[in-house]
Protein backbone atom coordinates (compact mmCIF):
# COMPACT_ATOMS: atom_id res chain seq x y z
CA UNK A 1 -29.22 46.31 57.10
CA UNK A 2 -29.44 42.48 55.83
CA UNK A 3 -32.49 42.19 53.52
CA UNK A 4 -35.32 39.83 54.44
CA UNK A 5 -36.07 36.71 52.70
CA UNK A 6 -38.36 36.99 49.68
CA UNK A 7 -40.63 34.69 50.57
CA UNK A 8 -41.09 35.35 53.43
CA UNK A 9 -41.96 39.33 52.14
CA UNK A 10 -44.36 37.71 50.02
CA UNK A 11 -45.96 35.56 52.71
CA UNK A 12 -45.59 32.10 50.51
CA UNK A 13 -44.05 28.71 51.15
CA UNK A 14 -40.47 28.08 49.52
CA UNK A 15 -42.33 25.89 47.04
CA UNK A 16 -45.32 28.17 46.63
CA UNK A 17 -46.32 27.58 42.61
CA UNK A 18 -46.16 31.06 40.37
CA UNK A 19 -49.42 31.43 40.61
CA UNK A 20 -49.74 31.90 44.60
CA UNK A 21 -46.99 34.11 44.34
CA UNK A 22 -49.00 36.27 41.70
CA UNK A 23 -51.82 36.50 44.35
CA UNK A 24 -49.53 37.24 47.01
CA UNK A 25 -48.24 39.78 45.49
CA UNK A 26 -51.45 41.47 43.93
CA UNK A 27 -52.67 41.52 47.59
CA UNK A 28 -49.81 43.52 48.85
CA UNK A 29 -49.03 45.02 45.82
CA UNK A 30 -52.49 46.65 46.34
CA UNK A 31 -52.09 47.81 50.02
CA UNK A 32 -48.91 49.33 49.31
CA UNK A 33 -48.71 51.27 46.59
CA UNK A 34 -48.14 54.94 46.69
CA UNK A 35 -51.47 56.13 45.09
CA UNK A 36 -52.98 54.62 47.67
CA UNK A 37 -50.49 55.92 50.54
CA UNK A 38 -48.91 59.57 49.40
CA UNK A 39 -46.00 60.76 51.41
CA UNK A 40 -46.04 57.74 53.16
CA UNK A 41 -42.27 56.50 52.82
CA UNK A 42 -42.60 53.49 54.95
CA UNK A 43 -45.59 52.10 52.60
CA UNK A 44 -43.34 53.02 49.49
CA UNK A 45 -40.17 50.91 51.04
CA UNK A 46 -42.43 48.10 51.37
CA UNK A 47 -43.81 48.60 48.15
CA UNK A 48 -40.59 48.56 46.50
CA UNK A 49 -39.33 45.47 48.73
CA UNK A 50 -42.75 43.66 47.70
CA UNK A 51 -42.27 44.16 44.04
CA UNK A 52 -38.33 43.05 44.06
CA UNK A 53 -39.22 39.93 45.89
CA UNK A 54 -42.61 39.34 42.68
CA UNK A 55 -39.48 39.91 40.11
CA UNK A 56 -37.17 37.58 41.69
CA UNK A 57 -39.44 34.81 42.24
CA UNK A 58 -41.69 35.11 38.67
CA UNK A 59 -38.29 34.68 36.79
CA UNK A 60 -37.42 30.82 37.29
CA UNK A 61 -33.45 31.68 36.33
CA UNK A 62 -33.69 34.08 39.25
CA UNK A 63 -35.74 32.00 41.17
CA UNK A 64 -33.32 29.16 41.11
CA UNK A 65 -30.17 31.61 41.69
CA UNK A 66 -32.07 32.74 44.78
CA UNK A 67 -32.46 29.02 46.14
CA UNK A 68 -29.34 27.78 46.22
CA UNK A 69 -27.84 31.05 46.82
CA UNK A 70 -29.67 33.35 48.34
CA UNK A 71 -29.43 37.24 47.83
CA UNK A 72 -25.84 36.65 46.92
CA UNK A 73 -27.32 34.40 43.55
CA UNK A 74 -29.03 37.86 42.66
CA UNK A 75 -27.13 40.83 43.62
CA UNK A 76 -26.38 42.56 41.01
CA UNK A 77 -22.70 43.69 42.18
CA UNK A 78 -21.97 40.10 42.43
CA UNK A 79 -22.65 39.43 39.03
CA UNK A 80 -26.46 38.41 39.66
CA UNK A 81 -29.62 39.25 37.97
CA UNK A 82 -31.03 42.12 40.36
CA UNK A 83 -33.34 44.17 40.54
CA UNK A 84 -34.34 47.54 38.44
CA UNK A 85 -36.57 49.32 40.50
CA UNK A 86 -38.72 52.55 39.66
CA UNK A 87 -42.25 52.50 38.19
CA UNK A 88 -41.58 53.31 34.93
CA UNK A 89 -41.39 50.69 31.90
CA UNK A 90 -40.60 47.39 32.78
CA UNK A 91 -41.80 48.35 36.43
CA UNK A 92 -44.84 48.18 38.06
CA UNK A 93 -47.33 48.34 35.74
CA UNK A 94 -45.65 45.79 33.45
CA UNK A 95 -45.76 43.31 36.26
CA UNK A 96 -49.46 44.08 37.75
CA UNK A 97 -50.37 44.29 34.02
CA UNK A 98 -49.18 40.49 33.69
CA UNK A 99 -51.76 39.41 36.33
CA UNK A 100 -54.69 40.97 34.60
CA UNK A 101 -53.77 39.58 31.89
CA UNK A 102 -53.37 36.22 33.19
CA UNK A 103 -57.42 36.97 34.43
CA UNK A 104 -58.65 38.87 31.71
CA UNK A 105 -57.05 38.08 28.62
CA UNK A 106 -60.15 36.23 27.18
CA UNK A 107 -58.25 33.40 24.68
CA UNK A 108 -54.98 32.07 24.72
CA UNK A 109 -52.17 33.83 22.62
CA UNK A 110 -49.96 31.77 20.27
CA UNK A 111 -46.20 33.30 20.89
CA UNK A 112 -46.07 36.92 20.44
CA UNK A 113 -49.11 36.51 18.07
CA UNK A 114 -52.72 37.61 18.04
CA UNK A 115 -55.08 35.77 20.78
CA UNK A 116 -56.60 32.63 19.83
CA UNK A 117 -60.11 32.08 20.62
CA UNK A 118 -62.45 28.91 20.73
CA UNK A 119 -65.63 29.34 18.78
CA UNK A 120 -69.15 29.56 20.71
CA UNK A 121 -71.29 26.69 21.00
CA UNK A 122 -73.86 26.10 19.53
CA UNK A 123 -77.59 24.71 20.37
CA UNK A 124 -80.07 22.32 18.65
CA UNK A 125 -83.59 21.67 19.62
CA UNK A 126 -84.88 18.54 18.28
CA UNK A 127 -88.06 17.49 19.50
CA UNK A 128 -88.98 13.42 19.17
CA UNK A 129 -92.32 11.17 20.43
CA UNK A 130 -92.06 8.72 23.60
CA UNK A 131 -91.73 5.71 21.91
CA UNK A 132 -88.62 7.48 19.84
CA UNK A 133 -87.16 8.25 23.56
CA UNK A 134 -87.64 4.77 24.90
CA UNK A 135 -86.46 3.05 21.69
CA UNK A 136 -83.27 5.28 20.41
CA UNK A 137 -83.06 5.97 16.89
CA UNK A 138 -80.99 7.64 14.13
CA UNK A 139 -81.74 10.84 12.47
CA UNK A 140 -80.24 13.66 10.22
CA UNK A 141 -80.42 17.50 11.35
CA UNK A 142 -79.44 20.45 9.50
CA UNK A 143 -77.66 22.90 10.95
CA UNK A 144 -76.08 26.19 10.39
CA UNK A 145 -72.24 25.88 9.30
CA UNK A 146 -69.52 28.34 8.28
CA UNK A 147 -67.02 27.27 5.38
CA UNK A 148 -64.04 29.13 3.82
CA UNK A 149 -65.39 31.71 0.95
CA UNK A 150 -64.35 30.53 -2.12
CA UNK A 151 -63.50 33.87 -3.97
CA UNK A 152 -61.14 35.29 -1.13
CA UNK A 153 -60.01 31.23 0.34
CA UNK A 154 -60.49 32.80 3.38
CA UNK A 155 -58.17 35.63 3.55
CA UNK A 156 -61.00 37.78 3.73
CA UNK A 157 -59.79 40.11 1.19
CA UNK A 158 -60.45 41.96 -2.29
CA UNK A 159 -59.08 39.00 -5.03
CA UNK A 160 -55.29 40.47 -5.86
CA UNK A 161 -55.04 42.45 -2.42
CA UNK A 162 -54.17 40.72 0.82
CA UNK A 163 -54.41 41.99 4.55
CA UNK A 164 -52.35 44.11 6.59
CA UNK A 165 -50.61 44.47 9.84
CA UNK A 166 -52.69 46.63 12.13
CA UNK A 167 -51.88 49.88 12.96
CA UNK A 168 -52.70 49.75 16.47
CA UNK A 169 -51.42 46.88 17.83
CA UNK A 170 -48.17 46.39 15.48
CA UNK A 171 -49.95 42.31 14.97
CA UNK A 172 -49.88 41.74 17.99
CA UNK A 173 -53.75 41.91 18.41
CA UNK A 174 -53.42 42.86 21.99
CA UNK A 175 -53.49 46.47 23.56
CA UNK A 176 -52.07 47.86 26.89
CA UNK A 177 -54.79 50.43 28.77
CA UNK A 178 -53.17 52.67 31.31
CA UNK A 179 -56.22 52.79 34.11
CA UNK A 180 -55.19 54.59 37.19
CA UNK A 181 -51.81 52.15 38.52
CA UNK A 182 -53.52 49.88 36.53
CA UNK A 183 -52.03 48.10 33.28
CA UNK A 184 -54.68 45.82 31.82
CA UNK A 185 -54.17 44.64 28.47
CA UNK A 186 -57.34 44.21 26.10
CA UNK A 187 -58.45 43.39 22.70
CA UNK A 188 -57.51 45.82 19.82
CA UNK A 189 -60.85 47.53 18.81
CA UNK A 190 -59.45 48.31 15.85
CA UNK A 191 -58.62 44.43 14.31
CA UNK A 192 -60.38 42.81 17.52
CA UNK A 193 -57.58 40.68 17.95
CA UNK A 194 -57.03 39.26 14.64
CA UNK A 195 -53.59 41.64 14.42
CA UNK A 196 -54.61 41.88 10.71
CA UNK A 197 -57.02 44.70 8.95
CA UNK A 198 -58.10 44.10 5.58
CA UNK A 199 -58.29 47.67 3.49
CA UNK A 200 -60.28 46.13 0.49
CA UNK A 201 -62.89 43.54 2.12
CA UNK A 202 -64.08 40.43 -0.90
CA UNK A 203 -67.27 41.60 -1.67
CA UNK A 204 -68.43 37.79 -1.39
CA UNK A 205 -67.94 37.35 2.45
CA UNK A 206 -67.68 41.17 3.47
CA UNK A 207 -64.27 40.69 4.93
CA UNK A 208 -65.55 37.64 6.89
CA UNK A 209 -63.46 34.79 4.71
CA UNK A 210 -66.22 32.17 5.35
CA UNK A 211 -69.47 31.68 3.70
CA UNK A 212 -72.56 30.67 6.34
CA UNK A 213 -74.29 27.35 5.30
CA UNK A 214 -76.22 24.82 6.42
CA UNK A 215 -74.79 21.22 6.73
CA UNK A 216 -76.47 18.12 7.66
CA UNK A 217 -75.42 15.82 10.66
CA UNK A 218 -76.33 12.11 11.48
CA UNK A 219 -76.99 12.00 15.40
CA UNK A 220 -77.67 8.83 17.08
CA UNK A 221 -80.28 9.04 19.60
CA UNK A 222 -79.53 6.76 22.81
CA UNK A 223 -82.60 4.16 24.32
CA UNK A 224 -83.80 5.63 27.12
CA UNK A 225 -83.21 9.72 26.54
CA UNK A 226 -85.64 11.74 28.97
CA UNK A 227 -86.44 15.44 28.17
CA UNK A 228 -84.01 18.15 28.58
CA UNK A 229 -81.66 16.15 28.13
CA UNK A 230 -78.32 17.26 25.71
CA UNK A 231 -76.13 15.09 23.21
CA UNK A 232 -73.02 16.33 22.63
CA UNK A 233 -71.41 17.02 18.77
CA UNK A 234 -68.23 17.74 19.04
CA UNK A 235 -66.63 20.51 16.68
CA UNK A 236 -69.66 21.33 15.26
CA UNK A 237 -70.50 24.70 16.81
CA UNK A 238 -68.91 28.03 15.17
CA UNK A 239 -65.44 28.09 13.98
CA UNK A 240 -62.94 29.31 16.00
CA UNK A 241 -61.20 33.41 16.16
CA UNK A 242 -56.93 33.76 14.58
CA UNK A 243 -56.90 29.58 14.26
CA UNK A 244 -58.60 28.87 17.25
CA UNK A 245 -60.86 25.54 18.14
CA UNK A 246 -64.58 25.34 16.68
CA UNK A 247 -67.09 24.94 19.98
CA UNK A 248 -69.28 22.00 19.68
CA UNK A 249 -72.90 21.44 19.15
CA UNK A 250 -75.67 20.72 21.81
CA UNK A 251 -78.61 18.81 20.52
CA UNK A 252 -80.98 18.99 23.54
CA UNK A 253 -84.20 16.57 23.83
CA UNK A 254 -87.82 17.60 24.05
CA UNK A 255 -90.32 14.91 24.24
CA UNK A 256 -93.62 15.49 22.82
CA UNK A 257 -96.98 14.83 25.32
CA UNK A 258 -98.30 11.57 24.39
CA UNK A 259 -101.85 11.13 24.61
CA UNK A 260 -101.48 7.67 27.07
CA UNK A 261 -98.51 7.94 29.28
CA UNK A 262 -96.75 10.56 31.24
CA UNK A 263 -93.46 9.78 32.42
CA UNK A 264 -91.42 10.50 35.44
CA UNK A 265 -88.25 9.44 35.08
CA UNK A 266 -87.70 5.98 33.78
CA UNK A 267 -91.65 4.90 35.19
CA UNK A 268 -94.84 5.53 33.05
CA UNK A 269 -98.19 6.31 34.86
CA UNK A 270 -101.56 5.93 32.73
CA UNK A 271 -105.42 6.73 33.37
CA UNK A 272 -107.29 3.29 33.08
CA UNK A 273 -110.89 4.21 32.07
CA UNK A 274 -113.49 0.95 33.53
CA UNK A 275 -116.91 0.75 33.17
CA UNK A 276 -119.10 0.80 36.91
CA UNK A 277 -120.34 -3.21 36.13
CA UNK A 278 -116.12 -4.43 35.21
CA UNK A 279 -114.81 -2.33 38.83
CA UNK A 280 -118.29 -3.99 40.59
CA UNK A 281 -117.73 -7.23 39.30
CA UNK A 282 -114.27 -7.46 38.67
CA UNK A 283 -112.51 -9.39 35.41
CA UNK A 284 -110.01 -9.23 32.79
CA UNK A 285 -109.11 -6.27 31.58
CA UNK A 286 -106.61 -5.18 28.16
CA UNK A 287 -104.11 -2.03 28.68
CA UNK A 288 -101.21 -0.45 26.32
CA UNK A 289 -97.82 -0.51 26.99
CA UNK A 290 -94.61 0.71 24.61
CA UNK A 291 -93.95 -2.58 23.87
CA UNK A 292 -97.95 -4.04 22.85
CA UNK A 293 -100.91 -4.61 24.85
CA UNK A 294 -101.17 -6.79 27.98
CA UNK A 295 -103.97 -8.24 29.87
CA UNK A 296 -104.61 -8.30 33.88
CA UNK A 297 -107.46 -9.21 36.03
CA UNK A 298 -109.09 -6.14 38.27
CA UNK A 299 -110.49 -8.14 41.26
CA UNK A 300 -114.10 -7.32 42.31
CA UNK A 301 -115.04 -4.51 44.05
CA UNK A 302 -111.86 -2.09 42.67
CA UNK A 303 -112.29 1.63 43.45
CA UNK A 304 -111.72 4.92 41.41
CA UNK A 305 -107.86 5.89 42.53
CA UNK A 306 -106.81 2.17 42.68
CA UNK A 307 -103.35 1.97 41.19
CA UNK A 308 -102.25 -0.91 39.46
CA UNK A 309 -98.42 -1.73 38.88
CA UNK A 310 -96.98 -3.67 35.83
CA UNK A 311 -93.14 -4.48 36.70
CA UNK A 312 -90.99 -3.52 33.82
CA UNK A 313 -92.98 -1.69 31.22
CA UNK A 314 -91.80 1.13 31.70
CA UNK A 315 -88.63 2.55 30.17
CA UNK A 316 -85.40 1.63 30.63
CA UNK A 317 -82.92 4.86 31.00
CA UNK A 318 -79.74 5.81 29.73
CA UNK A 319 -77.79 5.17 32.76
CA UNK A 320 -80.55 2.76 34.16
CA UNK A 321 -79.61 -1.26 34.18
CA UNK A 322 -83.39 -2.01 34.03
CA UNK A 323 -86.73 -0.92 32.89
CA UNK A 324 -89.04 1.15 34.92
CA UNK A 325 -92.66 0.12 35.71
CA UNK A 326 -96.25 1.45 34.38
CA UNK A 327 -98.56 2.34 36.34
CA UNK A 328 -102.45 2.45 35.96
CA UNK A 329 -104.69 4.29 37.66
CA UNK A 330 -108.23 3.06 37.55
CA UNK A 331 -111.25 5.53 36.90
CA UNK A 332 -114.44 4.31 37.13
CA UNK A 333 -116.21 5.50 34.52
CA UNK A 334 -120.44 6.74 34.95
CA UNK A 335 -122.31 5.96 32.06
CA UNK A 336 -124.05 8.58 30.32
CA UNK A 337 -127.16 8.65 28.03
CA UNK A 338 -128.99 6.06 29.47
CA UNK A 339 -132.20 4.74 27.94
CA UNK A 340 -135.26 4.09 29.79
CA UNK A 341 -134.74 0.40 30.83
CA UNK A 342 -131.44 0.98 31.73
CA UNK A 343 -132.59 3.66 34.26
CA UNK A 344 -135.29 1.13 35.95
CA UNK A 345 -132.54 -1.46 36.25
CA UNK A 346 -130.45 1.33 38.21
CA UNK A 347 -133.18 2.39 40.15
CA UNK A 348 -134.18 -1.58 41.36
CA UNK A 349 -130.58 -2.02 41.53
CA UNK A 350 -130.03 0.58 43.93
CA UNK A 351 -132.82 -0.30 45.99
CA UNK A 352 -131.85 -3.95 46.23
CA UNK A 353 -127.97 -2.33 47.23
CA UNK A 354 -129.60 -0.27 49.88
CA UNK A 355 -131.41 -3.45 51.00
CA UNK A 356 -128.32 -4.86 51.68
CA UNK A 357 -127.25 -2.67 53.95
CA UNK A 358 -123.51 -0.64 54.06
CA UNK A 359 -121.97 -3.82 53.24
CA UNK A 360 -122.59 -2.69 49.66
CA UNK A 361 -120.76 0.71 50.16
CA UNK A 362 -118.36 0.93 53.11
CA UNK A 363 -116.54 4.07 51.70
CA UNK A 364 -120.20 5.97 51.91
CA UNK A 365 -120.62 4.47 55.53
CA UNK A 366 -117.20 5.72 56.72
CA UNK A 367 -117.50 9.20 55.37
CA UNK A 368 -121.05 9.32 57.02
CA UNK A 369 -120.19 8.07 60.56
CA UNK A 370 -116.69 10.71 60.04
CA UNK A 371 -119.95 13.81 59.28
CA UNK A 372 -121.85 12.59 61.89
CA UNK A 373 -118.94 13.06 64.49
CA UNK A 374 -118.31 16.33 62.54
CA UNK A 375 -121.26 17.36 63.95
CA UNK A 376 -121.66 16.04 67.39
């Protein structure tokens, strides 16, 4: 009986990368295995045809043999590669191991050394005034840092001893765990992946072959920074596992409440307190700004809630081309603590304003007439 094409046993395109074969085959691999179908010999041919066709195409010599010459390339009674079947070493669980691995493994592994891993970032909370947002600056933070111990120079070990191979993994810093038809390899627990132990730890670092210190950085602020936001330092984190790549420092933004503004985004809004004559009579009128004080007239007449806008004085972003804008928001303010006089000029001015008619208060008129139909 001629034997069907790998590929198309797998499922995959003829140029179907090694990866899409690996899920392929994990998928079938999976549905056919004998643990999961005893005494089923149909499932266990298709097993074993499933897992020739993941050993052929995972081994690019093979691989190529098989594409320009088909079975014949890899037979092995015509001098070919083939195929060594049963679940034993090198079977199954070597190749189904590979894929967990692949998933896994955690770091990357330097050739048949220990795994390499990247060291963990690392997080800085620096906390600056508005103006110091909207301006940029420079400034100097101290942060934690690692450095080689200077009794062991890093080796980690007693001064005139030196580490050794690890028992469990032979160096390799990488153990195979037999789960079930599982084969997923792990870090050692015993030199947690280093493939070293050391049997006499320096009494400086413990075993550790750095010394924890603080170090001081220069970080430059950008114009424009908003809250939350995170600067990047790169290679300043923690040091990396077996030679691996330090992770990098985060220095993230919080901007203290200033006592004026609040901002939203790249605009500033204000409270503009003004006395009940300057809204009633209108006039010039000073305000703050990041940048100095500026003058504008409030017309006559100007209500509590009226929102003035001043183009530009707000702040311009990082990624922004132009400023924002400020705006004020007008309170009128009541006085308070008034002396006798000023009480009888209230009371005759009121009288004269009621005199007048609603022309004096049309907000008080409409909400009247909108009670009156309440009511009716």
């Amino acid at each position: 009986m001629a034997k069907r094409d790998f590929y198309e046993i797998l499922g995959v395109a003829k140029n179907a990368s090694e990866e899409d074969i690996k899920k392929a085959y994990r998928k079938l691999a999976m549905k056919y295995h004998p643990d999961r179908n005893p005494d089923n010999k149909e499932a266990e041919e298709k097993f074993k045809e499933v897992k020739e066709a993941y050993e052929m195409l995972t081994n690019p010599e093979k691989r190529e043999a098989y594409d320009r010459y088909g079975h014949a390339g890899v037979d092995p009674n015509m001098g070919g590669g083939g195929f060594g079947g049963g679940f034993g070493a090198g079977g199954f669980g070597d190749a189904f191991g590979d894929i967990f691995g692949d998933i896994f493994g955690g770091g990357r592994r330097s050739s048949g050394g220990p795994q390499v891993y990247r060291g963990a970032d690392l997080r800085y909370n620096l906390e600056i005034t508005l103006e110091q947002a909207a301006n940029g600056f420079d400034t100097t933070i101290r942060v934690p840092s690692w450095d080689k111990c200077d009794t062991c120079h890093g080796s980690g070990a007693k001064p005139g001893t030196a580490p050794v191979t690890c028992s469990t993994c032979h160096g390799h810093g990488q153990v195979r765990m037999q789960q079930g038809f599982f084969s997923i390899q792990q870090t050692c627990p015993k030199c947690h992946g280093s493939g070293k132990v050391i049997p006499e730890p320096c009494a400086a670092c413990g075993g550790a072959g750095r010394i924890k210190r603080n170090k001081t950085l220069e970080v430059k602020i950008p114009a424009g920074i908003d809250n939350g936001m995170r600067i990047r330092s790169t290679g300043n984190g923690e040091p990396g596992t077996n030679g691996g790549p330090p992770g990098d420092l985060y220095v993230e933004i919080h901007i203290k409440p200033h006592p004026v503004f609040q901002r939203e985004g790249d605009d500033l809004h204000c409270e503009m307190p003004i006395s009940f004559s300057k809204a009633a009579l209108g006039g010039e009128i000073e305000v703050p700004t990041l940048s100095g004080k500026v003058s504008f007239t409030v017309p006559e007449g100007t209500q509590t809630g009226k929102t003035f806008r001043l183009k530009g004085k707000g702040i311009k972003g990082v990624r922004s081309g132009y400023a924002g804008d400020l705006f004020c928001h007008v309170v009128v303010e009541t006085p308070v603590k008034l002396t006798d006089k000023q009480k009888d000029l209230l009371r005759e001015f009121d009288r004269l304003t009621k005199e007048g008619g609603s022309k004096h208060s049309p907000q008080s008129k409409g909400w009247m007439d909108k009670v009156k139909d309440f009511f009716e």
